[in-house]
C-alpha atoms as a PDB file:
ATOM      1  CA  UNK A   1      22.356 -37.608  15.588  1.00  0.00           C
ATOM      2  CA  UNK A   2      20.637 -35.090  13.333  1.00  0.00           C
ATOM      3  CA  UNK A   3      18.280 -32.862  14.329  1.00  0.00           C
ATOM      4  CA  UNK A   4      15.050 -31.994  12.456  1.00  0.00           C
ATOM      5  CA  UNK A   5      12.972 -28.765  13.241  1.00  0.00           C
ATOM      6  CA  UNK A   6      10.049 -27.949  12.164  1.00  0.00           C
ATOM      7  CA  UNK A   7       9.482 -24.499  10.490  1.00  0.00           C
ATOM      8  CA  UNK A   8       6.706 -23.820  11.583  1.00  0.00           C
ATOM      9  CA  UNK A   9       8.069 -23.549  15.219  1.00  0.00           C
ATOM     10  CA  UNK A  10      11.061 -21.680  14.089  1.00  0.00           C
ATOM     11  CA  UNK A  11       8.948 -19.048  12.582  1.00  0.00           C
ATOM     12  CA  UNK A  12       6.828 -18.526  15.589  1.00  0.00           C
ATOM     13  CA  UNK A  13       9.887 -18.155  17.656  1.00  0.00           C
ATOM     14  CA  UNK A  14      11.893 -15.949  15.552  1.00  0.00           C
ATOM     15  CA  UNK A  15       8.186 -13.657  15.021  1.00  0.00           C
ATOM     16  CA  UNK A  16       8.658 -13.844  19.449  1.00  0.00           C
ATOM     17  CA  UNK A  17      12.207 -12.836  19.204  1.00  0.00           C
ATOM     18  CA  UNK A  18      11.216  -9.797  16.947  1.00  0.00           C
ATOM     19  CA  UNK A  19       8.437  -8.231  19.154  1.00  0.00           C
ATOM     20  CA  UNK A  20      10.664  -9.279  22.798  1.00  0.00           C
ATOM     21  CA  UNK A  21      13.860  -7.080  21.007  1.00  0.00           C
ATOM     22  CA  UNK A  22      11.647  -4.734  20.483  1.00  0.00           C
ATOM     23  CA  UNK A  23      10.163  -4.270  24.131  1.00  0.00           C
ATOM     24  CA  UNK A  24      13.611  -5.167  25.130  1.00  0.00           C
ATOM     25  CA  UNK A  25      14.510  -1.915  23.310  1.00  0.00           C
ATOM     26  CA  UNK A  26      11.803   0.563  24.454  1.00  0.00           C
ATOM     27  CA  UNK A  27      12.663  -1.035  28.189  1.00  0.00           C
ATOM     28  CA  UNK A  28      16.259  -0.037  27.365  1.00  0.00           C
ATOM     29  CA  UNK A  29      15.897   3.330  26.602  1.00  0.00           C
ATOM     30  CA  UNK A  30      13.372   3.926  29.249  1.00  0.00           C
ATOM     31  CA  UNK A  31      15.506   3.124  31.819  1.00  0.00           C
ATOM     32  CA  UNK A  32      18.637   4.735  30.142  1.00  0.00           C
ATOM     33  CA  UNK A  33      20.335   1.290  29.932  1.00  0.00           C
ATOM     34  CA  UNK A  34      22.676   1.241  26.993  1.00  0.00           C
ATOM     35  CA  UNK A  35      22.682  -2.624  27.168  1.00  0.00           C
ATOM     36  CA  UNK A  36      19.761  -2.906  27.464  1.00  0.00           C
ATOM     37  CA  UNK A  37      19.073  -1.012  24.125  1.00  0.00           C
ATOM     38  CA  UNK A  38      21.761  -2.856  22.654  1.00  0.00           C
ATOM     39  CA  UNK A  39      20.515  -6.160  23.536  1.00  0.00           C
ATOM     40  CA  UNK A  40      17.273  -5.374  22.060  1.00  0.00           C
ATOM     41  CA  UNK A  41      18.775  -4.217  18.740  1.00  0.00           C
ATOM     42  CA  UNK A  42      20.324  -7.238  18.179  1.00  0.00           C
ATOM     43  CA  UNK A  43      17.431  -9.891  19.153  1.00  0.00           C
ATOM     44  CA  UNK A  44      14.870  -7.819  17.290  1.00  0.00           C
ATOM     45  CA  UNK A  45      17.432  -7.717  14.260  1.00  0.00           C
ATOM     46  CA  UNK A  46      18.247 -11.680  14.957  1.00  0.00           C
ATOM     47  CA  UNK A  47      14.326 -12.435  14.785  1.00  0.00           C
ATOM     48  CA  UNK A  48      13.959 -10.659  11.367  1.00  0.00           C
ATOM     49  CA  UNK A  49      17.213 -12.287   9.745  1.00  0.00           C
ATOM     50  CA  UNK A  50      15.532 -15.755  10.945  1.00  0.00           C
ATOM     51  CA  UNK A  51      12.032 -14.108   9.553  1.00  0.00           C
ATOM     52  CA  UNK A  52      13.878 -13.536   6.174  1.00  0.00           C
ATOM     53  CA  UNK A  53      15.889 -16.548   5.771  1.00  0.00           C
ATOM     54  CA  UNK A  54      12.443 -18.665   5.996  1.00  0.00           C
ATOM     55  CA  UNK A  55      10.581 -16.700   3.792  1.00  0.00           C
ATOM     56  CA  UNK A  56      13.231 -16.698   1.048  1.00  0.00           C
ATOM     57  CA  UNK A  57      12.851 -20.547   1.768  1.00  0.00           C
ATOM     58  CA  UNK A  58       9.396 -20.998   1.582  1.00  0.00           C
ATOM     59  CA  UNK A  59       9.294 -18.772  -1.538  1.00  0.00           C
ATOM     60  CA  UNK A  60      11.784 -21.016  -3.270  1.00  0.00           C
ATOM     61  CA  UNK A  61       9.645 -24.092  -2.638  1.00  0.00           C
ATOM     62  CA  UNK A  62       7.021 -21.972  -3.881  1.00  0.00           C
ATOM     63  CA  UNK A  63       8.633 -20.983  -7.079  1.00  0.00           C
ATOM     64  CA  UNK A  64       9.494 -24.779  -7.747  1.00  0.00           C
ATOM     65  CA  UNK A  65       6.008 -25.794  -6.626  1.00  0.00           C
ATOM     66  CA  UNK A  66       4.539 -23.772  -9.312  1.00  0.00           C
ATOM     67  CA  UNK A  67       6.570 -24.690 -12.149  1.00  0.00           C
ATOM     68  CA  UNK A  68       6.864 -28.233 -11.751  1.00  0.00           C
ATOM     69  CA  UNK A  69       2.203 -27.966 -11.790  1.00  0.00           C
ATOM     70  CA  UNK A  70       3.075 -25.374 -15.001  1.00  0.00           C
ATOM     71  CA  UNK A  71       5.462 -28.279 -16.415  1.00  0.00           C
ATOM     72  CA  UNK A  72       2.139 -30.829 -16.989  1.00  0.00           C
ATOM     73  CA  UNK A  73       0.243 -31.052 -19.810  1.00  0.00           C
ATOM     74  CA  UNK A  74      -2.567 -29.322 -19.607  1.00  0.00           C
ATOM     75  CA  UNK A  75      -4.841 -31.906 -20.889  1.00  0.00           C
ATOM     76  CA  UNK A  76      -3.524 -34.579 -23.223  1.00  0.00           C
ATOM     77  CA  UNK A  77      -6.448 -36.862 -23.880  1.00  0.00           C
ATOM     78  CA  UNK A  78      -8.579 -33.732 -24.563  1.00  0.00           C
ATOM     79  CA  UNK A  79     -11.437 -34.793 -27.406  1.00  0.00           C
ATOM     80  CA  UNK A  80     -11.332 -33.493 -31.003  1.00  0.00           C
ATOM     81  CA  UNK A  81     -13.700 -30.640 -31.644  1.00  0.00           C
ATOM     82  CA  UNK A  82     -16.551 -31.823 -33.813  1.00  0.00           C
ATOM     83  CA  UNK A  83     -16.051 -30.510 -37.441  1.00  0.00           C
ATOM     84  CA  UNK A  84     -18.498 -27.892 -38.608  1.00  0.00           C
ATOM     85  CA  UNK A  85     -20.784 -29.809 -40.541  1.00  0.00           C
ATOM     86  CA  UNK A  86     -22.444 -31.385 -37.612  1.00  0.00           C
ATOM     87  CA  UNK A  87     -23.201 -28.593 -35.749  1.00  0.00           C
ATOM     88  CA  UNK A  88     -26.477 -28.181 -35.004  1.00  0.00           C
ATOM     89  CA  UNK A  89     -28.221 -25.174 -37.525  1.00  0.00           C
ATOM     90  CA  UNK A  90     -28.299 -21.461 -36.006  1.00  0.00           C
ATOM     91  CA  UNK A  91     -31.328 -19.770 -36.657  1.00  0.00           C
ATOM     92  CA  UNK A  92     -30.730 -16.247 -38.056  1.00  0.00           C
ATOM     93  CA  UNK A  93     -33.055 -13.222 -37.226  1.00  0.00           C
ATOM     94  CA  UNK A  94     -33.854 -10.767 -39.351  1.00  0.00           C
ATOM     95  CA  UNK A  95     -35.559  -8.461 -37.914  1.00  0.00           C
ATOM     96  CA  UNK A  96     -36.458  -7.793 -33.699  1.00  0.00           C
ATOM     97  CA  UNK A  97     -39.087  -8.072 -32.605  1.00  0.00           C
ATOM     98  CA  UNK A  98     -40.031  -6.574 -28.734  1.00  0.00           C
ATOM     99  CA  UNK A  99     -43.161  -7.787 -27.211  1.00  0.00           C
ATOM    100  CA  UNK A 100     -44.734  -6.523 -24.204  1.00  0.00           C
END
């Protein structure tokens, strides 16, 4: 049986794991327990690897996101431009005029 998690829910844990190794560090040194510093270290470390490994995920989806929408025409049934001839005629100014 294969197990599917959702990201979402691993990122929320690993941002819980972060800030609990971090109080589980400042608790460790308060009370001048060496494991208890240790321990902290390493689940506040853990929670950032996890914090990194998803980000470097969801950037690569990103990435591939991107270019595959940069890959499409931009648009291919566009209409030709009308040629110059049937523009309508500018009127040219030769001299400005203010009025107040």
């Amino acid at each position: 049986m294969t197990f599917h998690i959702q990201e979402p829910a691993v990122i929320a844990f690993a941002n819980k794991a972060t800030g609990a190794g971090v109080f589980g560090t400042i608790l460790g040194w308060a009370e001048s327990s060496t494991f208890g510093m240790w321990a902290g270290i390493f689940i506040g470390l853990l929670g950032v690897g996890i914090n990194l490994y998803y980000k470097r995920k969801s950037d690569k989806r990103a990435i591939e996101a991107h270019n595959h929408y940069m890959s499409k025409p931009v648009n291919p049934v566009a209409p030709p431009s009308p040629p110059a001839e049937k523009l309508p005629p500018v009127e040219v100014l030769d001299e400005f005029e203010v009025t107040k």
